[in-house]
PDB file of N, CA and C in Angstrom:
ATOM      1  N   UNK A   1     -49.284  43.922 196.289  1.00  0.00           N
ATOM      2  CA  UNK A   1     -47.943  44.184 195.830  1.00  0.00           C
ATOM      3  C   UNK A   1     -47.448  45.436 196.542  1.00  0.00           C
ATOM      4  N   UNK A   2     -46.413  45.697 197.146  1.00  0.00           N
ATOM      5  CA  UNK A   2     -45.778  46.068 197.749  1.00  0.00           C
ATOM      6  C   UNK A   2     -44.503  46.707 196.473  1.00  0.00           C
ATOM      7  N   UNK A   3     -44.575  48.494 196.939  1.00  0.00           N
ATOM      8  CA  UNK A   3     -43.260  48.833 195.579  1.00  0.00           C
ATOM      9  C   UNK A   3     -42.943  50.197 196.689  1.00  0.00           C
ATOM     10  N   UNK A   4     -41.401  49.812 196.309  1.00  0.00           N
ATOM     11  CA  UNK A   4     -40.661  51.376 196.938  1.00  0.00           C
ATOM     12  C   UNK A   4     -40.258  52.340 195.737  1.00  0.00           C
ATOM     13  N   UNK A   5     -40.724  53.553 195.991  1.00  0.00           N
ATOM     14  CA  UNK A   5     -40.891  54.401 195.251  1.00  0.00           C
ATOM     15  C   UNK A   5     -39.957  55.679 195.755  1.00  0.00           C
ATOM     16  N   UNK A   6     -39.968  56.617 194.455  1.00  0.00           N
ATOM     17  CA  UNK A   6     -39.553  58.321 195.344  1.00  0.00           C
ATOM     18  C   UNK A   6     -39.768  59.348 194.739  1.00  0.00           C
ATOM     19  N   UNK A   7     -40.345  60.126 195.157  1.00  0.00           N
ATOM     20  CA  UNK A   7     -41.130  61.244 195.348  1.00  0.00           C
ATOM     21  C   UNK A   7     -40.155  61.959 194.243  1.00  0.00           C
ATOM     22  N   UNK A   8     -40.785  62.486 193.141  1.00  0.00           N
ATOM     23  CA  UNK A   8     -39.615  63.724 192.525  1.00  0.00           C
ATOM     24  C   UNK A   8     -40.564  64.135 191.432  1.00  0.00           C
ATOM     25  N   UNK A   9     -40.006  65.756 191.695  1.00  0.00           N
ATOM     26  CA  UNK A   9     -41.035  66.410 190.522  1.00  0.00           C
ATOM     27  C   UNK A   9     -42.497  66.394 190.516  1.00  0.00           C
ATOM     28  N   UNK A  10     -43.104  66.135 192.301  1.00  0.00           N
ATOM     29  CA  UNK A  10     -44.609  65.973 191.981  1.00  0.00           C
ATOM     30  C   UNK A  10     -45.048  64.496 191.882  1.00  0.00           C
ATOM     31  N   UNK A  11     -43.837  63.213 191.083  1.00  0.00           N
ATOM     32  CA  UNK A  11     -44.420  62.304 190.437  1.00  0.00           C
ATOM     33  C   UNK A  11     -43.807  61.012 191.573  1.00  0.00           C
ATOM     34  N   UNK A  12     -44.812  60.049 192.080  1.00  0.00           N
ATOM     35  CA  UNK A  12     -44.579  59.004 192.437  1.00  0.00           C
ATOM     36  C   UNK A  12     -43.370  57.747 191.369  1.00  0.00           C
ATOM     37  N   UNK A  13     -42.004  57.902 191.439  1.00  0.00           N
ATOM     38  CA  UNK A  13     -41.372  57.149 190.717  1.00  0.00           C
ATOM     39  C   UNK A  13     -41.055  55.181 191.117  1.00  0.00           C
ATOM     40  N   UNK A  14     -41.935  54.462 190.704  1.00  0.00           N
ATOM     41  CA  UNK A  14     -41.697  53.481 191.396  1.00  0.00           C
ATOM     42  C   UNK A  14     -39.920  52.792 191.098  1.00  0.00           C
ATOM     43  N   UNK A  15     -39.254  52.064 191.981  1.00  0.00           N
ATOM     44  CA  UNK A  15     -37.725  51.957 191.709  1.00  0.00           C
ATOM     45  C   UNK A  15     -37.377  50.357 191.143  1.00  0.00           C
ATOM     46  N   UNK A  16     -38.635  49.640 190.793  1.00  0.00           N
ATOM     47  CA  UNK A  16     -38.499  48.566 189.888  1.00  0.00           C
ATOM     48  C   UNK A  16     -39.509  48.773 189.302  1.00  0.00           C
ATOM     49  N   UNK A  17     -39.678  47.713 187.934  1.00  0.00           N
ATOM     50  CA  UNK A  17     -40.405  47.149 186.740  1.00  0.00           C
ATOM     51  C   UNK A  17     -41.733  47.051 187.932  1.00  0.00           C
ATOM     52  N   UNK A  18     -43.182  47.022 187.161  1.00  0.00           N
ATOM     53  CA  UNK A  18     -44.460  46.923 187.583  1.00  0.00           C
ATOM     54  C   UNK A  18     -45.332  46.421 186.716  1.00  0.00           C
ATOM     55  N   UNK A  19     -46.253  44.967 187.103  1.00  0.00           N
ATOM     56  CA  UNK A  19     -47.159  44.228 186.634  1.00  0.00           C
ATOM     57  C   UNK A  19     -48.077  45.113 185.988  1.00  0.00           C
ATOM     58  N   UNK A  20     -47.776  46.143 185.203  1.00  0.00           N
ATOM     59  CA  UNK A  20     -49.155  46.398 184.863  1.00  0.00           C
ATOM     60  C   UNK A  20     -49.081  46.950 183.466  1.00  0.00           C
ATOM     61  N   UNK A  21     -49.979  47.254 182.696  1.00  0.00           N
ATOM     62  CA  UNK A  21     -50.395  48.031 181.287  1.00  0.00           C
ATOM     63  C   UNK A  21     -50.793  49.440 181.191  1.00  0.00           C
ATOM     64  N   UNK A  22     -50.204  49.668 180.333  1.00  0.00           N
ATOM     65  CA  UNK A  22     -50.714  51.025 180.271  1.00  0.00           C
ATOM     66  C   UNK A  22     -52.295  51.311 180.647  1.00  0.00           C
ATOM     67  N   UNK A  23     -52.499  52.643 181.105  1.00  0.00           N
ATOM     68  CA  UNK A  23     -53.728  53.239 181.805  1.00  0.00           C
ATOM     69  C   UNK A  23     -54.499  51.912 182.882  1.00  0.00           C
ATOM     70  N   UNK A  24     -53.822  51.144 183.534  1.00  0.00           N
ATOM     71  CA  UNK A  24     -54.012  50.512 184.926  1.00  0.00           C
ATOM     72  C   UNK A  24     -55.109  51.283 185.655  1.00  0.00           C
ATOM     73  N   UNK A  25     -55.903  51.212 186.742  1.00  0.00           N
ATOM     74  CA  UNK A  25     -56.082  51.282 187.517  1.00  0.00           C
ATOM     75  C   UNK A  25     -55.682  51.230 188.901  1.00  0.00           C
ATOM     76  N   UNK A  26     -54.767  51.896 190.196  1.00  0.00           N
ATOM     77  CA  UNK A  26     -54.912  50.975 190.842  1.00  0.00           C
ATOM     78  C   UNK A  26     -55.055  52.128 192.256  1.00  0.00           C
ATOM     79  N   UNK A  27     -54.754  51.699 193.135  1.00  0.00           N
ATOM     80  CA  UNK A  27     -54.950  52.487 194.734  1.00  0.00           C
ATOM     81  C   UNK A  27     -53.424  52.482 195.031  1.00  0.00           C
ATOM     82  N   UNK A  28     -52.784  53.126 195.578  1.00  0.00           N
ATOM     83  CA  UNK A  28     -51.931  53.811 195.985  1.00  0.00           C
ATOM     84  C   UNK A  28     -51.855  54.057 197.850  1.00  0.00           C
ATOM     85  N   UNK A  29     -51.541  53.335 198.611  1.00  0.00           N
ATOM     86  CA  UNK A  29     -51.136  53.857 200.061  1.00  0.00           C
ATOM     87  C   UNK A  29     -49.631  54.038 200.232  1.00  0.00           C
ATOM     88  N   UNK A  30     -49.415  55.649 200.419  1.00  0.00           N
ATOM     89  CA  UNK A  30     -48.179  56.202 201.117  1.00  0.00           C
ATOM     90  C   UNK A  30     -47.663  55.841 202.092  1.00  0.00           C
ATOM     91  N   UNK A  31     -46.981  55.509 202.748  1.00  0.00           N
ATOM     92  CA  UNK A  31     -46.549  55.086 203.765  1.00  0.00           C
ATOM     93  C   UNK A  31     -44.592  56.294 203.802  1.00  0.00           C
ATOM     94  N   UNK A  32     -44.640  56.953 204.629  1.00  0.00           N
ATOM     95  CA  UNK A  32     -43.360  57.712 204.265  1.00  0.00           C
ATOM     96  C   UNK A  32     -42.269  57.141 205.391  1.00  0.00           C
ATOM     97  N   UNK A  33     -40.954  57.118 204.273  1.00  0.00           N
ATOM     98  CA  UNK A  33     -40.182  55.836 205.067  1.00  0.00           C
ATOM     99  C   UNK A  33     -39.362  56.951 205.865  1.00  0.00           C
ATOM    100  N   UNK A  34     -38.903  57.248 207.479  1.00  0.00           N
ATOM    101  CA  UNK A  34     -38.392  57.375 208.156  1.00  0.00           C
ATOM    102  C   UNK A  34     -37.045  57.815 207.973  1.00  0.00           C
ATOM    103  N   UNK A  35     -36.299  58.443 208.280  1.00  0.00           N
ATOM    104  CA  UNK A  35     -35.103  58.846 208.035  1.00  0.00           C
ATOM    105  C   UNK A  35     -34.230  59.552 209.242  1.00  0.00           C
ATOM    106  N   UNK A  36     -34.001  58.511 210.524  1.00  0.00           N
ATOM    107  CA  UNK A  36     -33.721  58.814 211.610  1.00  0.00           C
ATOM    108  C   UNK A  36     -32.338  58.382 211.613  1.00  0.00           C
ATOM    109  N   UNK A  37     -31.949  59.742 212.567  1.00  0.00           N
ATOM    110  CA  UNK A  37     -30.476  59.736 212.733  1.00  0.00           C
ATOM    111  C   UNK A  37     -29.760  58.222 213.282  1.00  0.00           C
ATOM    112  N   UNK A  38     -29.193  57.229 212.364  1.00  0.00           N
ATOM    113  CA  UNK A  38     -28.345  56.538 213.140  1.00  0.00           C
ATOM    114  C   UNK A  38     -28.830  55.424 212.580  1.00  0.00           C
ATOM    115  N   UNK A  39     -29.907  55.199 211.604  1.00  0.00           N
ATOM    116  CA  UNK A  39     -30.690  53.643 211.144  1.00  0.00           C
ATOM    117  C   UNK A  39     -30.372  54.249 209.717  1.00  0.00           C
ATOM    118  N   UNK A  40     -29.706  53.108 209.400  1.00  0.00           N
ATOM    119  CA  UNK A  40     -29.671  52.440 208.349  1.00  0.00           C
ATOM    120  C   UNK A  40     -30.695  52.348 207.478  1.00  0.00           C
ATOM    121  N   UNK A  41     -30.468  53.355 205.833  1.00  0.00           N
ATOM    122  CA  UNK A  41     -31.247  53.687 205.173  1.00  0.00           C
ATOM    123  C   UNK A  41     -30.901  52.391 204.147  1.00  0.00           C
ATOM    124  N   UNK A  42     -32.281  52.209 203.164  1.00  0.00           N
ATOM    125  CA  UNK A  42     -31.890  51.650 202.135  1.00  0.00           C
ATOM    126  C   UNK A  42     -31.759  52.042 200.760  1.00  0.00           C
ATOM    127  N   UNK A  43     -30.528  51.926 199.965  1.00  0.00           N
ATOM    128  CA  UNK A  43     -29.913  52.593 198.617  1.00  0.00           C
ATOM    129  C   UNK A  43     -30.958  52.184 198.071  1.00  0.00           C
ATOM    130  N   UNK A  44     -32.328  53.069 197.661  1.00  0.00           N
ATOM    131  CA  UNK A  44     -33.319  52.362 196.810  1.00  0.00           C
ATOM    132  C   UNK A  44     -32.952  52.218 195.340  1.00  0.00           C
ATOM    133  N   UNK A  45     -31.518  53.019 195.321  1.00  0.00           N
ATOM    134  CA  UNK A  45     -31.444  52.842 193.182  1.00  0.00           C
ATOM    135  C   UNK A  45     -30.456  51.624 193.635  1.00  0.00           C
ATOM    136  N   UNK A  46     -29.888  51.381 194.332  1.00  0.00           N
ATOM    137  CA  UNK A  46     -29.045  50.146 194.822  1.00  0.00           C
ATOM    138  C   UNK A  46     -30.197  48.732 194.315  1.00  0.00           C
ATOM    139  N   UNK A  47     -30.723  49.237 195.144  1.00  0.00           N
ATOM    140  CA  UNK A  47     -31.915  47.655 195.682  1.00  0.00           C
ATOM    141  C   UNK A  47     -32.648  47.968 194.133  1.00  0.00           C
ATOM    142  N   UNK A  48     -33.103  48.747 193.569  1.00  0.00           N
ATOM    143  CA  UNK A  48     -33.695  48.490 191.908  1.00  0.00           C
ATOM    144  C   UNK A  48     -32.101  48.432 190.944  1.00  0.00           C
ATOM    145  N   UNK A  49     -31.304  48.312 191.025  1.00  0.00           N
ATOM    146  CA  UNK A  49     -30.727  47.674 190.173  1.00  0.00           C
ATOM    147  C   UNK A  49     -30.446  46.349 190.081  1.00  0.00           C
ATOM    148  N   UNK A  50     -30.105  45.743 191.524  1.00  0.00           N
ATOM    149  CA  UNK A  50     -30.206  44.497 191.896  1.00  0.00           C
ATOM    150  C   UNK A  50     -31.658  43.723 191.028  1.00  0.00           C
ATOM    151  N   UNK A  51     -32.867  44.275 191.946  1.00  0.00           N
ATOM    152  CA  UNK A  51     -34.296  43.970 191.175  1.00  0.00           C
ATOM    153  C   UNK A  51     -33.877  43.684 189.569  1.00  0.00           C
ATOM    154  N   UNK A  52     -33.513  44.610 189.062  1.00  0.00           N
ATOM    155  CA  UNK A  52     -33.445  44.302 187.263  1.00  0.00           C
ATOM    156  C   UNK A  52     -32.117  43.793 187.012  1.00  0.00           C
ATOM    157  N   UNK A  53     -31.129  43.499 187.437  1.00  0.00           N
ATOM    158  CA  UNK A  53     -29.959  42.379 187.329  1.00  0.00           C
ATOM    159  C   UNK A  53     -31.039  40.914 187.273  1.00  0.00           C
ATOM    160  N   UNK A  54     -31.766  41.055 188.631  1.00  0.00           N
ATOM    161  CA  UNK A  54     -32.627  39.650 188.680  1.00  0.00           C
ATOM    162  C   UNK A  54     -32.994  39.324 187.667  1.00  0.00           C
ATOM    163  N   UNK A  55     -33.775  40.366 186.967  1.00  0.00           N
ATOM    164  CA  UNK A  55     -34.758  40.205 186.183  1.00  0.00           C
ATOM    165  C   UNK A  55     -34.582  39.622 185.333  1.00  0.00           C
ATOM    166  N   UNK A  56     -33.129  40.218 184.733  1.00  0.00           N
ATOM    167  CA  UNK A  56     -32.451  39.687 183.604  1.00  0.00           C
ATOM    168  C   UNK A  56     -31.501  38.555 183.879  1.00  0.00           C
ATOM    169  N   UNK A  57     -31.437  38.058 184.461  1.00  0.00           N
ATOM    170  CA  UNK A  57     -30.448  36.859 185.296  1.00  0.00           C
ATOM    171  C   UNK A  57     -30.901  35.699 184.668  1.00  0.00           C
ATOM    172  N   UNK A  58     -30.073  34.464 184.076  1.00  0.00           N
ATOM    173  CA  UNK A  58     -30.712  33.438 183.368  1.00  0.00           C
ATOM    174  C   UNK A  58     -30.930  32.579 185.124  1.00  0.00           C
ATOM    175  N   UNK A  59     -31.421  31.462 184.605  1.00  0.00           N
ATOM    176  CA  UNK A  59     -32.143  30.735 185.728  1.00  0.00           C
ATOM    177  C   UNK A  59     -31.330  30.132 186.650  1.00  0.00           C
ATOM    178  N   UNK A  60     -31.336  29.715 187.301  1.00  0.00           N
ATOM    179  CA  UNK A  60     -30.169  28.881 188.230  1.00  0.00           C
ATOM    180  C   UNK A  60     -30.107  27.509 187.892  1.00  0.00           C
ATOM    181  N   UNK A  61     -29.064  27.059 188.058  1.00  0.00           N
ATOM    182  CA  UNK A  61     -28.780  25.954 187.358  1.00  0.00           C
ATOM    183  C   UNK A  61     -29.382  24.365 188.060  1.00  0.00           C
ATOM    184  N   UNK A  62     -29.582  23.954 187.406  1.00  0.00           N
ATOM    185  CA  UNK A  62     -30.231  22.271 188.227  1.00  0.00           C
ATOM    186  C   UNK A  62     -29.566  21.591 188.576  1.00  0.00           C
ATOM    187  N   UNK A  63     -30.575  20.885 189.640  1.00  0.00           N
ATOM    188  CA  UNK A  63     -29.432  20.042 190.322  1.00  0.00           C
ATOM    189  C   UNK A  63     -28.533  19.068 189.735  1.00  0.00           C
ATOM    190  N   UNK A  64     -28.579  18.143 188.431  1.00  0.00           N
ATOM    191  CA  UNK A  64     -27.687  17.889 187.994  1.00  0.00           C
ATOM    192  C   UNK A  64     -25.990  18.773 187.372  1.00  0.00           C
ATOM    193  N   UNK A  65     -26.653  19.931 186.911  1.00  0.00           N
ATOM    194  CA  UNK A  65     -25.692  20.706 186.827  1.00  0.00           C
ATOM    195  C   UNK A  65     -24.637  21.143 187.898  1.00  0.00           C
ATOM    196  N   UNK A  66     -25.145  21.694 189.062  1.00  0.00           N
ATOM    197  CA  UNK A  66     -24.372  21.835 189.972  1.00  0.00           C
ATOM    198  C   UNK A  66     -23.828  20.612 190.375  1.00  0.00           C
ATOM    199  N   UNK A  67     -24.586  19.462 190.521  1.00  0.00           N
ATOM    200  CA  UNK A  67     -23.494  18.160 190.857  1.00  0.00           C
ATOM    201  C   UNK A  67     -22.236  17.837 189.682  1.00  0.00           C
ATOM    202  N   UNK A  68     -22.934  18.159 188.267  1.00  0.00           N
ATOM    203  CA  UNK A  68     -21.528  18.315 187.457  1.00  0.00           C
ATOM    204  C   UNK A  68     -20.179  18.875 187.862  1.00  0.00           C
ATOM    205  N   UNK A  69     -20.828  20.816 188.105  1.00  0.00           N
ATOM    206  CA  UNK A  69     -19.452  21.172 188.659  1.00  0.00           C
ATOM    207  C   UNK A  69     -18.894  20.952 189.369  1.00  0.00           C
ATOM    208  N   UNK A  70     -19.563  20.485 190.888  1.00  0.00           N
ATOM    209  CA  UNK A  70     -19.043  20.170 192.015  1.00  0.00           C
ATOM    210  C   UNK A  70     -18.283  18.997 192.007  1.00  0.00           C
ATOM    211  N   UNK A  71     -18.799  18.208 191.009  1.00  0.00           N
ATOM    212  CA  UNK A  71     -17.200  16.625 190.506  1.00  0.00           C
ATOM    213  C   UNK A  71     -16.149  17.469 190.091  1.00  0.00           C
ATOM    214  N   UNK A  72     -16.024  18.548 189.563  1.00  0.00           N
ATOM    215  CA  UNK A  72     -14.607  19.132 188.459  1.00  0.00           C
ATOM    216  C   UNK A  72     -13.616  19.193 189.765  1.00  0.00           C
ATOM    217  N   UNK A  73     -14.362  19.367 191.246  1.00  0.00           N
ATOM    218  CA  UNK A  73     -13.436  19.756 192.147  1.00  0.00           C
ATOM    219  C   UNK A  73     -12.712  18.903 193.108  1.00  0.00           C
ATOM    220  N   UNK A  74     -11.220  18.801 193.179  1.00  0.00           N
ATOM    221  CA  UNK A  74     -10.742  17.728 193.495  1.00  0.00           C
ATOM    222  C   UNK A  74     -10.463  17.514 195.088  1.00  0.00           C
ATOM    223  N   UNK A  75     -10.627  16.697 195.382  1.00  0.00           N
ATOM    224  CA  UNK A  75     -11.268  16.180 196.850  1.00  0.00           C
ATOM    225  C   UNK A  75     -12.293  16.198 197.504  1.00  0.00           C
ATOM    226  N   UNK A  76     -11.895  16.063 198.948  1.00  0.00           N
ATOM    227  CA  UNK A  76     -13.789  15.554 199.558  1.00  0.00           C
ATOM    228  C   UNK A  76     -13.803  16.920 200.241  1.00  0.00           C
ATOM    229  N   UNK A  77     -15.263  17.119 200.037  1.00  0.00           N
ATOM    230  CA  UNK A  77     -16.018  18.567 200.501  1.00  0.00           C
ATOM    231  C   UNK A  77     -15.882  18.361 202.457  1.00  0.00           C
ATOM    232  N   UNK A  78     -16.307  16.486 202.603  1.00  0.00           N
ATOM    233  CA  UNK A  78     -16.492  16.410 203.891  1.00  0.00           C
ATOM    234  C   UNK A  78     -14.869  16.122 204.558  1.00  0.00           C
ATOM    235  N   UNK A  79     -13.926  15.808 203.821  1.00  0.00           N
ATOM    236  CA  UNK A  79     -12.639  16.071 204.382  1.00  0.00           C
ATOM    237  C   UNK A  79     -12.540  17.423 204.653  1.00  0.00           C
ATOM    238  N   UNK A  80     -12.620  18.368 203.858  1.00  0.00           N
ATOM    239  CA  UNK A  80     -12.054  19.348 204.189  1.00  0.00           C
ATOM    240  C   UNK A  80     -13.273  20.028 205.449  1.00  0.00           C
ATOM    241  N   UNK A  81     -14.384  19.757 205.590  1.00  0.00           N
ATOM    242  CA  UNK A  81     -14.922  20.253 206.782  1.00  0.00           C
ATOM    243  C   UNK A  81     -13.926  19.260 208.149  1.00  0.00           C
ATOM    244  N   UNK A  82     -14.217  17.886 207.733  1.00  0.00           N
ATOM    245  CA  UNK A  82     -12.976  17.653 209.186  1.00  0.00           C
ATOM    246  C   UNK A  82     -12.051  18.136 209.335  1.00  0.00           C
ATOM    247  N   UNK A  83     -10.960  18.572 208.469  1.00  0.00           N
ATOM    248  CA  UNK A  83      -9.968  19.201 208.601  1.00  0.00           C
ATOM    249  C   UNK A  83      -9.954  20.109 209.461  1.00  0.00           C
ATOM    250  N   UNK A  84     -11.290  20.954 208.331  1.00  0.00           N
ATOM    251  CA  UNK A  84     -11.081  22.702 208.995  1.00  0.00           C
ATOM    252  C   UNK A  84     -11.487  22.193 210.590  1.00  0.00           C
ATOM    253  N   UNK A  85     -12.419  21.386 211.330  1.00  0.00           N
ATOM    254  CA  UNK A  85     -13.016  21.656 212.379  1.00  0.00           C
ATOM    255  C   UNK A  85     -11.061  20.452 213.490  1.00  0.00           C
ATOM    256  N   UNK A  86     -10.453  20.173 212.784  1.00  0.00           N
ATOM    257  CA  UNK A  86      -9.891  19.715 214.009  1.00  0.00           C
ATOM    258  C   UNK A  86      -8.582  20.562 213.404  1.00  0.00           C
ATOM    259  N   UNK A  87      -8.578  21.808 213.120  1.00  0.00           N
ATOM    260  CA  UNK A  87      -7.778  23.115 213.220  1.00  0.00           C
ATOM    261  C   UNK A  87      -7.955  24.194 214.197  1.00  0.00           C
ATOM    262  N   UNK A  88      -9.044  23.785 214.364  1.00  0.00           N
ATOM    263  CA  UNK A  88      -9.989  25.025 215.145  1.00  0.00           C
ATOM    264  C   UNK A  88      -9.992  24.374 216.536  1.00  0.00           C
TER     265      UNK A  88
END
């Protein structure tokens, strides 16, 4: 398992939820992420809120379901790709 973390106060803060129980065991490799002029950092409280939106996210819907909604919509999906492509 693979977790992005950040350094504060001394304390390794991991930036999502973690498989484990209180007093765990486990090994720990640092790896320190780079911070060079001109590359594109990643918002790690960004990317752990996303993570726990997931978390809490009900399931995605089945394929009957999505074929439900996709009838509510009126006309053909493959007309309108011919369309768009003899516009272009």
């Amino acid at each position: 398992m693979m977790v992005d973390a950040v350094y504060e106060n001394g304390v390794l803060r991991p930036l999502q939820p973690l498989d484990l129980t209180e007093h765990d065991h486990v090994t720990v490799s640092v790896t320190k992420v780079s911070h060079d002029a001109g590359v594109p950092q990643v918002d790690f409280e960004f990317m752990a809120s996303l993570r726990k939106g997931l978390l809490s996210a009900d399931p995605p819907p089945g394929i009957e379901e999505v074929r439900r909604r996709l009838a509510k919509i009126p006309g053909s999906v493959a007309a309108d790709f011919i369309t768009e492509r003899e516009d272009s």
